[in-house]
Protein backbone atom coordinates (compact mmCIF):
# COMPACT_ATOMS: atom_id res chain seq x y z
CA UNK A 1 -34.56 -3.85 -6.64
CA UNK A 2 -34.18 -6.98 -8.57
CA UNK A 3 -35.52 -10.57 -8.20
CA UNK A 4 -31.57 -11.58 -7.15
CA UNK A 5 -31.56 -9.55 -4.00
CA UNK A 6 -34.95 -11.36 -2.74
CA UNK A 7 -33.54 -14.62 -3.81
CA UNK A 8 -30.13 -13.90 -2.12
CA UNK A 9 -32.46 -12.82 1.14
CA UNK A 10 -34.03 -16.07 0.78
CA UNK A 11 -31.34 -18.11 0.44
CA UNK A 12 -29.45 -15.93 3.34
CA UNK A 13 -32.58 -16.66 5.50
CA UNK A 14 -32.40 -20.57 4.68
CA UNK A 15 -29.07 -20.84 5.93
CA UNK A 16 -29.63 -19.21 9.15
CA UNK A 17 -32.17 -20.63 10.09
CA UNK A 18 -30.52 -23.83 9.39
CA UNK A 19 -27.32 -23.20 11.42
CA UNK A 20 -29.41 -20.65 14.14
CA UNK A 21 -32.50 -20.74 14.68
CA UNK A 22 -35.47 -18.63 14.27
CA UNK A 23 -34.57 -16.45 17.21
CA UNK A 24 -30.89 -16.35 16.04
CA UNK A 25 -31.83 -15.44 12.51
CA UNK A 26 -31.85 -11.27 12.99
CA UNK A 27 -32.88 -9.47 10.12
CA UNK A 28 -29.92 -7.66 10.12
CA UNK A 29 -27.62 -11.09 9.88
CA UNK A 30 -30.16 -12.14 6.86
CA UNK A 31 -29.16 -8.59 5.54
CA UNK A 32 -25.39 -9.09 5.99
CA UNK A 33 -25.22 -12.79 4.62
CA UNK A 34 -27.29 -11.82 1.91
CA UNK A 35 -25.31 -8.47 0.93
CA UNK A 36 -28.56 -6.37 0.90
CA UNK A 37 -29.52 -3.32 2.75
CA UNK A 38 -32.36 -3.19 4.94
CA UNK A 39 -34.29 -1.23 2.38
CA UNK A 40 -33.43 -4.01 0.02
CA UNK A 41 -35.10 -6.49 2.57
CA UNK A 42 -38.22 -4.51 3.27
CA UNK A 43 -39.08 -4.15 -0.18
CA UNK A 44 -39.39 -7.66 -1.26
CA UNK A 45 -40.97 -8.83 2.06
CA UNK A 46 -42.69 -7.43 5.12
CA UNK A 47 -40.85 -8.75 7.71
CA UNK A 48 -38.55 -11.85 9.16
CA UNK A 49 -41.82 -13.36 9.75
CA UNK A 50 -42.25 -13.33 5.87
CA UNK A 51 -39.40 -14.22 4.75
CA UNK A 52 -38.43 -17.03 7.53
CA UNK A 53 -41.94 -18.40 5.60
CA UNK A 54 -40.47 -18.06 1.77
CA UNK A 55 -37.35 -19.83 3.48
CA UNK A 56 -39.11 -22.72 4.88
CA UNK A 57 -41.33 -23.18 2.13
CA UNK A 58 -37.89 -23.00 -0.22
CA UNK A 59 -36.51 -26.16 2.12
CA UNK A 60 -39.48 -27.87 2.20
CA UNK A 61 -39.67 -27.75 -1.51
CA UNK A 62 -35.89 -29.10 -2.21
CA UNK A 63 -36.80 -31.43 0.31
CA UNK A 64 -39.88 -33.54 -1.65
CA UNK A 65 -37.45 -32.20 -4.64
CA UNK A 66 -35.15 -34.38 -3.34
CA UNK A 67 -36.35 -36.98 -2.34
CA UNK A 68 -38.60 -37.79 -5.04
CA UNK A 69 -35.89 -37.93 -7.47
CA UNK A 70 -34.93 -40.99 -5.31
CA UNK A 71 -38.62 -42.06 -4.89
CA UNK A 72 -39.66 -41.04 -8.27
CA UNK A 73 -37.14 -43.29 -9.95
CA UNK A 74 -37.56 -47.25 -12.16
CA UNK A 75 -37.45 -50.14 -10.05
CA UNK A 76 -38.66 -52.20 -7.62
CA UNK A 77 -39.86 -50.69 -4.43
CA UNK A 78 -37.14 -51.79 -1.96
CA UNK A 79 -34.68 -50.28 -4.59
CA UNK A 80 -36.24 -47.29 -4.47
CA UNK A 81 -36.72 -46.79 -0.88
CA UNK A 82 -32.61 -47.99 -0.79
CA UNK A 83 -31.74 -45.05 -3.30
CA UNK A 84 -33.82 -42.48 -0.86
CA UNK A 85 -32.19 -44.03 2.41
CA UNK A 86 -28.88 -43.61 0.99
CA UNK A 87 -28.70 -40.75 -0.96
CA UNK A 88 -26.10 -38.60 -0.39
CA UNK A 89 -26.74 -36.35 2.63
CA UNK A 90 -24.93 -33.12 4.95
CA UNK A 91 -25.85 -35.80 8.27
CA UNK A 92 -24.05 -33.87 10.76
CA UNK A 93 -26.23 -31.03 9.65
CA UNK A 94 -29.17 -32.34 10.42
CA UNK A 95 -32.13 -32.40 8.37
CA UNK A 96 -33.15 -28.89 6.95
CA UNK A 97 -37.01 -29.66 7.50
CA UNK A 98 -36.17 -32.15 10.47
CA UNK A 99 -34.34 -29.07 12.40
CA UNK A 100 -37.18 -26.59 12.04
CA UNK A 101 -39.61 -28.98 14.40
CA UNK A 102 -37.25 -28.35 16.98
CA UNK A 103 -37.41 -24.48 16.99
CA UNK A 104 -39.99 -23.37 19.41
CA UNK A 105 -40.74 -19.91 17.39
CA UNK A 106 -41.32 -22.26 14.28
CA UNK A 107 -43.62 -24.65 15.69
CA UNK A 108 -45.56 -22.04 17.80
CA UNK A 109 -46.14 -20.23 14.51
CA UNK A 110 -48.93 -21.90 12.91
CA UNK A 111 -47.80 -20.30 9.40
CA UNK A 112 -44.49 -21.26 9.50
CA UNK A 113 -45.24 -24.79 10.90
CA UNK A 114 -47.48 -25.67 8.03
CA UNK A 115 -45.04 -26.43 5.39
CA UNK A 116 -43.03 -28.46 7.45
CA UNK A 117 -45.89 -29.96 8.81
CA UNK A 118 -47.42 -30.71 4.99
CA UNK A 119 -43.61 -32.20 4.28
CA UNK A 120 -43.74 -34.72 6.28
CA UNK A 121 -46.92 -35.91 5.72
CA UNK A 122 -46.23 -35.65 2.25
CA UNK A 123 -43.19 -37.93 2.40
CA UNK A 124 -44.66 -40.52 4.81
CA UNK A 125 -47.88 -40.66 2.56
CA UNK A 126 -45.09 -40.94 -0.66
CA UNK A 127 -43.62 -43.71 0.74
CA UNK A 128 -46.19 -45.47 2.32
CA UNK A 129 -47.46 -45.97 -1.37
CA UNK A 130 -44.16 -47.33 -2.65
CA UNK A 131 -44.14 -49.83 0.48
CA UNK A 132 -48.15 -50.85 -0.86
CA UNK A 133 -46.45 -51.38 -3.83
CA UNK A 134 -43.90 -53.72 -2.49
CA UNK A 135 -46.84 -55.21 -0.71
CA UNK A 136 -48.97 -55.47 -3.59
CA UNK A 137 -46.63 -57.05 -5.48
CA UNK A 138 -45.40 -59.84 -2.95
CA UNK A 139 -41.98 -57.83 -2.59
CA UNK A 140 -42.38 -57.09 0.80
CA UNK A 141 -43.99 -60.01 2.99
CA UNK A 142 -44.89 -60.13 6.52
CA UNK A 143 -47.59 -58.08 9.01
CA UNK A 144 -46.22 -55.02 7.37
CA UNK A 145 -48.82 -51.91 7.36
CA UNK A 146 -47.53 -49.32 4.21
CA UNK A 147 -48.41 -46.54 6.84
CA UNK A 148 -46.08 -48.11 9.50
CA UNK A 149 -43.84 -48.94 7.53
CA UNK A 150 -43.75 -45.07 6.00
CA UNK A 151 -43.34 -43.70 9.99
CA UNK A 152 -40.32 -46.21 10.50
CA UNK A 153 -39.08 -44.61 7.89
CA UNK A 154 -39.01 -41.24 8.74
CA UNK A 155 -38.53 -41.60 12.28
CA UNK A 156 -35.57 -43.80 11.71
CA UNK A 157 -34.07 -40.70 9.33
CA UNK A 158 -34.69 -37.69 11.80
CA UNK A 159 -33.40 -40.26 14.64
CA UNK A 160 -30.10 -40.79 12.52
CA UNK A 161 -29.62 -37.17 12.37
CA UNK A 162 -30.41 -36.61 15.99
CA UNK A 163 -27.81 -39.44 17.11
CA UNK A 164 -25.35 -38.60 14.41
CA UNK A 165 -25.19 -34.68 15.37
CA UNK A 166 -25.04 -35.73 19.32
CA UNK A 167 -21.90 -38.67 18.12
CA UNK A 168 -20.17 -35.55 15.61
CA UNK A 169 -19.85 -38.06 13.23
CA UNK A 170 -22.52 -39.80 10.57
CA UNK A 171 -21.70 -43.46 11.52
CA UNK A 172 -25.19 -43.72 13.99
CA UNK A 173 -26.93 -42.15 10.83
CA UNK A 174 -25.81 -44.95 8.11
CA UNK A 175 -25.95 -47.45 11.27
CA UNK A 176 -29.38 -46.85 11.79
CA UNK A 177 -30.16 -46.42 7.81
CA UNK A 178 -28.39 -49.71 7.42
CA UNK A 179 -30.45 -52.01 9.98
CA UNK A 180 -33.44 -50.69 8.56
CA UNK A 181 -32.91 -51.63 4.70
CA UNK A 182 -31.92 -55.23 7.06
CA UNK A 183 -35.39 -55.41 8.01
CA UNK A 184 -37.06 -54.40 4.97
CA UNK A 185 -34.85 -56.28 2.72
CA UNK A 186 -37.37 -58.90 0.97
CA UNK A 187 -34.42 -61.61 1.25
CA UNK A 188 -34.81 -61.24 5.40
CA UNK A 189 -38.17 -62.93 5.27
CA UNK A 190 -36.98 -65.78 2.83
């Protein structure tokens, strides 16, 4: 029983859920995609409840990950929020974190919601300090509220998904990415 099989469970589990769902993630698909026996499964973790949790945690995680590396980076704050909007990205996919608030078993789950749940606020509340800074610095001009600004954000990501997966093809994703880095652009107010 070694550390590989629970992180080949986890991984298994991350990917199903992804493509499946919560309800069509069966513990014995997470067995076969992850090449380990039930026994295997049981030992490292009680359940699919538990383990759907290590999976989501594991997205969530790559997610900030992610992201911050974009965030995190030199620069003004408008290049920064540019790097994060268009950073290369599975769109048709959908977001990893994005997809879980739309399974009914994940968000009825109080346990499993909560990382996705902290995610998001984490990345609004990230990037509603980068837009301050923008602000702060006379970068950004206009009525602009950091926290607004921060929702926009988001929303406008998990809507790109939404409209690119219902298109089958990223072009409403980068269309909608695009006319927001328009409107934050400090050369639109000028």
């Amino acid at each position: 029983m070694n550390a590989n099989a629970s992180e080949r469970l986890i991984e298994a589990t991350r990917e199903l859920l992804w493509e499946r769902g919560y309800v069509g993630t069966s513990p014995k698909a997470i067995q076969q995609a992850a090449g380990a026996g039930q026994g295997s499964m049981y030992h490292h973790f009680t359940g699919k409840p538990d383990l759907a949790l290590a999976a989501i945690r594991r997205t969530a995680e790559e997610l900030r990950a992610a992201a911050e590396a974009a965030l995190g980076g030199p620069g003004p704050a408008y290049a920064r929020i540019e790097a994060y909007l268009l950073r290369e990205r599975d769109v048709l996919r959908g977001c990893p974190v994005g997809r879980l608030t739309m399974d009914p078993d994940v968000i009825a789950s109080a346990e499993l919601r909560a990382p996705v749940d902290e995610t998001l606020d984490w990345l609004r509340g990230r990037l509603a300090g980068i837009v301050q800074e923008g602000l702060d610095s006379g970068e950004f001009t206009g009525p602009l509220r950091a926290e607004e600004v921060a929702s926009t954000i988001v929303a406008t990501l998990q809507g790109g998904y939404v409209l690119a997966r219902a298109s089958g093809s990223p072009a409403a994703f980068d269309t909608a990415v695009r006319g927001l880095l328009a409107l934050l652009s400090p050369r639109a107010g000028h």
